[in-house]
Protein backbone atom coordinates (compact mmCIF):
# COMPACT_ATOMS: atom_id res chain seq x y z
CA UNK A 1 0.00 0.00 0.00
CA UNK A 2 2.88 2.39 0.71
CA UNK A 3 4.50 1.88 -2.63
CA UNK A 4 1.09 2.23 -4.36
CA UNK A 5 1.14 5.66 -2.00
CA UNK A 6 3.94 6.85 -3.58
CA UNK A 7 3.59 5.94 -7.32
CA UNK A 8 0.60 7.62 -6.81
CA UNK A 9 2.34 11.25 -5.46
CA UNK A 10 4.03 10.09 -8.82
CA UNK A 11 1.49 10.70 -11.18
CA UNK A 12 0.14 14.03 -9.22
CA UNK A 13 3.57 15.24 -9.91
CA UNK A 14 3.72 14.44 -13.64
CA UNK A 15 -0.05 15.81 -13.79
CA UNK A 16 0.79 19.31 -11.49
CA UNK A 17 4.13 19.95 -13.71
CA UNK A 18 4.29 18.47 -16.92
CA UNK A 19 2.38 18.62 -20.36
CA UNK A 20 -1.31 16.75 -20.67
CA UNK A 21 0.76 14.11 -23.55
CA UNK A 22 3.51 12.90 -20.95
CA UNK A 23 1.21 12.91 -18.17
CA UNK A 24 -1.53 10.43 -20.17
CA UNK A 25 1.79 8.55 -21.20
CA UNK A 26 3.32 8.73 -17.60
CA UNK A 27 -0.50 7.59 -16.07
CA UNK A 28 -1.19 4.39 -18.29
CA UNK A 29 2.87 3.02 -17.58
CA UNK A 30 1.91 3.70 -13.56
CA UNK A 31 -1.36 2.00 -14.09
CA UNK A 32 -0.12 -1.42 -15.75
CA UNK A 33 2.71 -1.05 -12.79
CA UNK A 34 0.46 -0.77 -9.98
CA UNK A 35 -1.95 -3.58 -11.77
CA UNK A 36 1.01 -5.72 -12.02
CA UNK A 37 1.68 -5.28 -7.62
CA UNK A 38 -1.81 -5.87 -6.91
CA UNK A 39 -2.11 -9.05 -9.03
CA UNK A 40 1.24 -10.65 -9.52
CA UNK A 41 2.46 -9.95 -5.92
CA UNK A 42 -0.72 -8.28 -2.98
CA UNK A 43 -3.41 -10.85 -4.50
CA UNK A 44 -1.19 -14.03 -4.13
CA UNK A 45 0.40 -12.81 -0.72
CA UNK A 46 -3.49 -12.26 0.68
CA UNK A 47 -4.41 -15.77 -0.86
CA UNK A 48 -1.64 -17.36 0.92
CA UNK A 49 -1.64 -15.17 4.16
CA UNK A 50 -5.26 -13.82 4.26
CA UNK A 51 -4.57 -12.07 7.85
CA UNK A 52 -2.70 -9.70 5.89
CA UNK A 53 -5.34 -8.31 3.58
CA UNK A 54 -5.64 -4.82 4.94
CA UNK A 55 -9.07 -3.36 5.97
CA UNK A 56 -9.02 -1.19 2.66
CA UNK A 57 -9.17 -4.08 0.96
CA UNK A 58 -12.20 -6.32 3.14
CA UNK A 59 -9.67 -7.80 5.37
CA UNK A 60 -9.12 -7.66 9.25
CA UNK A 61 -5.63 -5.75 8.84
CA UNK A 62 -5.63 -2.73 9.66
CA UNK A 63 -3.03 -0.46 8.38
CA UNK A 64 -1.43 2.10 10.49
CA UNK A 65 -1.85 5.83 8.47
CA UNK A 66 1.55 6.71 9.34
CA UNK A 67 3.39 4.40 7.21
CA UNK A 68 2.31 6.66 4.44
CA UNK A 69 4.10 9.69 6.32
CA UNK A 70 5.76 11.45 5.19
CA UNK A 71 4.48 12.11 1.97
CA UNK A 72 7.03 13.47 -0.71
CA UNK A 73 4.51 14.95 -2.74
CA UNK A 74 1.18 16.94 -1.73
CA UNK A 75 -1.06 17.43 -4.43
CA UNK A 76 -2.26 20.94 -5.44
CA UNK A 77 -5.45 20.77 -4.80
CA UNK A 78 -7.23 19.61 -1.85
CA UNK A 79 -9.12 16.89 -2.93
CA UNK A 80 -6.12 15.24 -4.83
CA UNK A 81 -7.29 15.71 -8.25
């Protein structure tokens, strides 16, 4: 969850300070990174350890919200879009 945190931050960067073209580009290579994580590496972890799957996800694990502290990147809007 924390590196899907930051690649996230990633993409507000690209979005905040770089043309609409790289930031599309930049958004799709995140996306087929982060889809990769969650089901080449988080799905088969949970299947074989299913105390792990966090609360975010439906499972009894809760996540501590500091782990995501500090953040590198703050988006410039409030609502992070």
């Amino acid at each position: 969850m924390k590196i899907n945190s930051k690649l996230d931050q990633s993409v507000a960067i690209v979005r905040d300070h770089d043309t609409n073209e790289n930031f599309e580009e930049y958004r799709q290579v995140i996306g087929k990174i982060m889809g990769s994580l969650y089901l080449d590496v988080e799905e088969k972890l949970w299947h074989k350890y299913p105390e792990l799957r966090p609360k975010q996800m439906d499972g009894p694990y809760k996540v501590e919200e500091s782990i995501f502290e500090p953040r590198f990147y703050t988006c410039k809007n409030e609502n992070g879009t």
